[in-house]
N, C-alpha and C. Protein backbone atom coordinates (compact mmCIF):
# COMPACT_ATOMS: atom_id res chain seq x y z
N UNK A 1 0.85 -1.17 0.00
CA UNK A 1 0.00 0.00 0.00
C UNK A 1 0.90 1.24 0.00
N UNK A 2 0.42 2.29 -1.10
CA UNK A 2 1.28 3.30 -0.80
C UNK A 2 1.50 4.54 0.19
N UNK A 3 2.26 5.18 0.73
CA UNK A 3 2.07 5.55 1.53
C UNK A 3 1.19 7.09 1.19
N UNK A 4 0.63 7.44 -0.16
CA UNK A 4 -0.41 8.44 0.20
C UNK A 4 -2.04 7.90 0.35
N UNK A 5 -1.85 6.44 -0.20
CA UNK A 5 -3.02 5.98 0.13
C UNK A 5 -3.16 5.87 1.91
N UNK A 6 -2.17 5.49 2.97
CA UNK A 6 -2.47 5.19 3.86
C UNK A 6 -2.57 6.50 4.11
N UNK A 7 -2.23 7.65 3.72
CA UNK A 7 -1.96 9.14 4.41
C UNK A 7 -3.98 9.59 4.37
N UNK A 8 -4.37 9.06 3.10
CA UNK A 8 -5.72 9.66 2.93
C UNK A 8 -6.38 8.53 3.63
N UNK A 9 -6.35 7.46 3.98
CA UNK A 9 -7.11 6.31 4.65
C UNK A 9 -7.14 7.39 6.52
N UNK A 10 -5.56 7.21 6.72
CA UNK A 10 -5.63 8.33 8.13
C UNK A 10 -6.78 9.49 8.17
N UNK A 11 -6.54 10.01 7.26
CA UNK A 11 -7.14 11.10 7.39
C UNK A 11 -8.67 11.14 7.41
N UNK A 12 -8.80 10.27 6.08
CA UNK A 12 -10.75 9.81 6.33
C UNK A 12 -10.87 9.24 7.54
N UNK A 13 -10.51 8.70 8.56
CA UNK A 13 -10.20 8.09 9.90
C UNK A 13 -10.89 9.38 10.56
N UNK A 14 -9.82 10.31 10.45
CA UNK A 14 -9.91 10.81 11.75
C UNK A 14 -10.94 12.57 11.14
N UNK A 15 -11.32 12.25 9.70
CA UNK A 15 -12.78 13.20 9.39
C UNK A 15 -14.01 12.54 10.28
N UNK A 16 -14.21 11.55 9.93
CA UNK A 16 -15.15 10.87 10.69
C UNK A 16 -15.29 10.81 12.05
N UNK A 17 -14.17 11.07 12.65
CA UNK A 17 -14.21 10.75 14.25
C UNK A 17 -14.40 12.18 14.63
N UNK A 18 -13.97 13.11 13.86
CA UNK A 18 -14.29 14.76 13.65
C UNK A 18 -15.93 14.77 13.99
N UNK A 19 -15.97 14.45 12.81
CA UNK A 19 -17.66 14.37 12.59
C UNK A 19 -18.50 13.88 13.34
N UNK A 20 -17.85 12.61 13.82
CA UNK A 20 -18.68 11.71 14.88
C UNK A 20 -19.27 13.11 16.16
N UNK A 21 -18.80 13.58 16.59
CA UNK A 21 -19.78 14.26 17.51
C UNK A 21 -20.04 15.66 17.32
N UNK A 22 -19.54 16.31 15.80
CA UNK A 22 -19.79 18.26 15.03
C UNK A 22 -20.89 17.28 14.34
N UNK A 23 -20.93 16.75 14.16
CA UNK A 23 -22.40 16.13 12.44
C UNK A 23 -22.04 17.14 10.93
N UNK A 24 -21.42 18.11 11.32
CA UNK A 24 -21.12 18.61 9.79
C UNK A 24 -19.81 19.92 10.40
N UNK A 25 -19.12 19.71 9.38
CA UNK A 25 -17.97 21.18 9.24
C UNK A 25 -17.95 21.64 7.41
N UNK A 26 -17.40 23.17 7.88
CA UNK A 26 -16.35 23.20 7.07
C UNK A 26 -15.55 22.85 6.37
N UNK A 27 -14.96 23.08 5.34
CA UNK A 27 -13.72 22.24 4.82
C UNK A 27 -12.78 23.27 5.63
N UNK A 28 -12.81 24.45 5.84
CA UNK A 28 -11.82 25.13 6.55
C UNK A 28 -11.26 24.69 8.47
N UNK A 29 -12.99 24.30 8.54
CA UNK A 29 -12.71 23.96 10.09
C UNK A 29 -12.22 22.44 10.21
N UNK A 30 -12.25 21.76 9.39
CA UNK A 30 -11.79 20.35 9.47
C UNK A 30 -9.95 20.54 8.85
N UNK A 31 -9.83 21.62 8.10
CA UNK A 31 -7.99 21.85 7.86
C UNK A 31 -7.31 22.52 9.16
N UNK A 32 -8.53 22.72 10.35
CA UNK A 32 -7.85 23.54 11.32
C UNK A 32 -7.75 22.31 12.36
N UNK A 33 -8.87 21.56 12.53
CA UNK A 33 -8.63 20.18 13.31
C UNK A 33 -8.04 18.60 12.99
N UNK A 34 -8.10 18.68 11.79
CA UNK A 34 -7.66 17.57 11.21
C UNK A 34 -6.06 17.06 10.87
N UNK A 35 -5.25 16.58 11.83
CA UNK A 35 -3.78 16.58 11.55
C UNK A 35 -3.55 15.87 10.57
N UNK A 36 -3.48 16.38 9.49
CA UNK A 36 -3.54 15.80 8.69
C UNK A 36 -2.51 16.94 7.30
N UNK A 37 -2.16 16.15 5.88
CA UNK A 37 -1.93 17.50 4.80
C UNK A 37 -3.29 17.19 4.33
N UNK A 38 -3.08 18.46 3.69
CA UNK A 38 -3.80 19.13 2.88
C UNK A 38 -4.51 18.10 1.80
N UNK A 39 -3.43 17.54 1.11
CA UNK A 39 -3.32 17.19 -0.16
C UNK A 39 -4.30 15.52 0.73
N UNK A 40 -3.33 14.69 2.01
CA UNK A 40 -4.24 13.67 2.10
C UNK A 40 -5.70 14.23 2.68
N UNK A 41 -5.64 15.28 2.82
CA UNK A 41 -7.70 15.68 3.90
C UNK A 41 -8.27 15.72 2.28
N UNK A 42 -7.99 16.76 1.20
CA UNK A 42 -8.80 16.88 0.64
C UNK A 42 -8.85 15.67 -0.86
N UNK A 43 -8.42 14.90 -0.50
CA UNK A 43 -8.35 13.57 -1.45
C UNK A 43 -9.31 12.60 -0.73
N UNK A 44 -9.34 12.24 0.59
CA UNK A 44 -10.10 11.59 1.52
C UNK A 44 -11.44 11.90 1.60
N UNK A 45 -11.89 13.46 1.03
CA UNK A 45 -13.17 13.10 1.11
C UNK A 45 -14.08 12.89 0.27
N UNK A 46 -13.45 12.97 -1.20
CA UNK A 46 -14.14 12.33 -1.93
C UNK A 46 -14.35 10.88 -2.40
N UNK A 47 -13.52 10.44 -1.47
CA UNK A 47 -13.48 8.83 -1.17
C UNK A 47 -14.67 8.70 -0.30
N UNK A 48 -14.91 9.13 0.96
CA UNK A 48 -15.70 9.34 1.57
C UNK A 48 -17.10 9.80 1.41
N UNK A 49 -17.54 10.67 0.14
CA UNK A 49 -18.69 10.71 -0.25
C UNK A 49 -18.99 9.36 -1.24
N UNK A 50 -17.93 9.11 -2.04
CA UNK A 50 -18.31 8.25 -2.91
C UNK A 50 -18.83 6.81 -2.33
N UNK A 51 -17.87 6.56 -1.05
CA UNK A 51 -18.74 5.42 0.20
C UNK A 51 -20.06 5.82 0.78
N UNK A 52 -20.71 6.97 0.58
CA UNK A 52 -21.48 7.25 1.16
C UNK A 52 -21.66 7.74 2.29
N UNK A 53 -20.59 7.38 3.22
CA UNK A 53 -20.16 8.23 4.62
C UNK A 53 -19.99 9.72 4.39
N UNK A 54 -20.27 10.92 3.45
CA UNK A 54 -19.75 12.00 3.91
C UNK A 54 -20.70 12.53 2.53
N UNK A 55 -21.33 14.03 2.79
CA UNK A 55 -22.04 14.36 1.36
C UNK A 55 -21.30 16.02 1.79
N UNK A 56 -21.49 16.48 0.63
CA UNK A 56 -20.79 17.52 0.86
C UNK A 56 -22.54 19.01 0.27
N UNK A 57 -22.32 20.25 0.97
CA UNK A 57 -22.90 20.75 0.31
C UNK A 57 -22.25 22.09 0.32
N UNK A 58 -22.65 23.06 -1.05
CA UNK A 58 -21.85 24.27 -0.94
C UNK A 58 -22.46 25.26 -0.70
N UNK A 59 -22.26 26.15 0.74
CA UNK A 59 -22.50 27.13 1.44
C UNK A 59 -23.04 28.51 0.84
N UNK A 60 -22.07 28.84 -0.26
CA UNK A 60 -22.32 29.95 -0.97
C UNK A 60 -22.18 29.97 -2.35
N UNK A 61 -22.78 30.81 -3.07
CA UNK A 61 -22.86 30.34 -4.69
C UNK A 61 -21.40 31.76 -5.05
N UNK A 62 -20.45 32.43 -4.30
CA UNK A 62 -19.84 33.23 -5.02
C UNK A 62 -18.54 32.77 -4.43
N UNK A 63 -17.47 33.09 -5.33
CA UNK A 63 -15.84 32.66 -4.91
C UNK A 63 -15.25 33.42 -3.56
N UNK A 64 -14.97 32.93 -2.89
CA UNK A 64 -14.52 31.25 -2.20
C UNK A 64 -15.97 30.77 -2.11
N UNK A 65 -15.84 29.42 -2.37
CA UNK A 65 -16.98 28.82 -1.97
C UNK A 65 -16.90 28.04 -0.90
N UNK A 66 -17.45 27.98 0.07
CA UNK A 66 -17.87 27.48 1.21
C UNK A 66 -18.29 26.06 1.19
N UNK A 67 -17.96 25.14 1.50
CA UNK A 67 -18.21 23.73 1.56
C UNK A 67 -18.46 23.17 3.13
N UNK A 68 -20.02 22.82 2.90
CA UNK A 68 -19.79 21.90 4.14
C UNK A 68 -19.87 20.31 3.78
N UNK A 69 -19.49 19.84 4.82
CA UNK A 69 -18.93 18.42 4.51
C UNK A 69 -19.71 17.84 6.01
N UNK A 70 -21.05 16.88 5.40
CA UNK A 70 -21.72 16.45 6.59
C UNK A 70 -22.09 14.88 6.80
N UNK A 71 -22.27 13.92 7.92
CA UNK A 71 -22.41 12.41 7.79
C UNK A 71 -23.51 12.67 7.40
N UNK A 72 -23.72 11.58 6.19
CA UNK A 72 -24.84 10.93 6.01
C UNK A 72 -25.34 9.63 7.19
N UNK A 73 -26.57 9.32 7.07
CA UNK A 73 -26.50 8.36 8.41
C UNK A 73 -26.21 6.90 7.95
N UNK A 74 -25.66 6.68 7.31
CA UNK A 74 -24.32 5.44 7.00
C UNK A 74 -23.25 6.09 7.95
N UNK A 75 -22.76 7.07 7.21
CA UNK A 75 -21.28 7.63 8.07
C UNK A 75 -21.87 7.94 9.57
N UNK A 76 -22.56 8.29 9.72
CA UNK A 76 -23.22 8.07 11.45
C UNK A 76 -22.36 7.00 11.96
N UNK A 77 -22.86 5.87 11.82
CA UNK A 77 -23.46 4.74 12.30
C UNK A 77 -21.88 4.09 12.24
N UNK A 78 -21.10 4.49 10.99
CA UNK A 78 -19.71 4.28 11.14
C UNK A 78 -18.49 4.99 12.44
N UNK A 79 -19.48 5.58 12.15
CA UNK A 79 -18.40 6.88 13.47
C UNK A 79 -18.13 6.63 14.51
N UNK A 80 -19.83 6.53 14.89
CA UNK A 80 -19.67 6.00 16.00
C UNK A 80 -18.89 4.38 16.62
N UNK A 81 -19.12 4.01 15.19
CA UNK A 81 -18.29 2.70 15.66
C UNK A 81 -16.90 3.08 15.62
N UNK A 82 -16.26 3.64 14.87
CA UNK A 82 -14.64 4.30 14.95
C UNK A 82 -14.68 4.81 16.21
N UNK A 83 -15.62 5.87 16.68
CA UNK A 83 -15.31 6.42 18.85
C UNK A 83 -15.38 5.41 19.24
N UNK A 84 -16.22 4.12 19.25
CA UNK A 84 -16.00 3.25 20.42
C UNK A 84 -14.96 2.21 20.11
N UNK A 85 -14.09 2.25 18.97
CA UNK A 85 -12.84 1.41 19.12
C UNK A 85 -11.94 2.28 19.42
N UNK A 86 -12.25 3.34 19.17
CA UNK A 86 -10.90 4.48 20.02
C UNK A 86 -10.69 4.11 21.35
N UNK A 87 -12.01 4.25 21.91
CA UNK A 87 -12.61 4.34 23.35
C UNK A 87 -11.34 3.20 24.15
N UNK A 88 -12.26 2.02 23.46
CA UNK A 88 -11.45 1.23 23.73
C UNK A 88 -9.88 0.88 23.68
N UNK A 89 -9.15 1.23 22.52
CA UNK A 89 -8.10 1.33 22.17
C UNK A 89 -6.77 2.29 23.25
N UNK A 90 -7.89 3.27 23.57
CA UNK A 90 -7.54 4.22 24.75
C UNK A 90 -7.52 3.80 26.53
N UNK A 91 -8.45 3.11 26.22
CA UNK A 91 -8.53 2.66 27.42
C UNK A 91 -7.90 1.41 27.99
């Protein structure tokens, strides 16, 4: 596996666990919480809509455009299962 695939696998990881308890951000507020680059956050989430875990909608119709990026309730239901193996993993 290469290592930008695992870089965007991380990163969809830890959008979701983002998400798991905001239900929707920003693309700006998820580049401010998400340790992650650039290049793997914004590659990850169109992996992530295309699974169905993540739909995106756009905020404003004039440049910059505003993107929010929110679970669908598939990506719910995933999330929460990613917090409780954290949970655990942590504990």
């Amino acid at each position: 596996m290469s290592k930008i695939v695992r870089l965007e696998k991380r990163a969809a990881l830890q959008i979701l666990l983002y998400l798991c308890s905001k239900k929707k951000a920003n693309r700006t507020e998820l580049r401010k919480n998400i340790k992650s680059s650039l290049d793997a956050l914004y590659s990850a989430i169109p992996v992530l809509v295309g699974l169905g875990l993540v739909k995106e909608k756009k905020q404003s119709r004039q440049f910059p455009f505003e993107v929010e990026v929110e679970l669908t309730e598939k990506g719910e239901k995933v999330a929460r299962y990613l917090f409780e193996i954290e949970k655990i993993l942590e504990g």
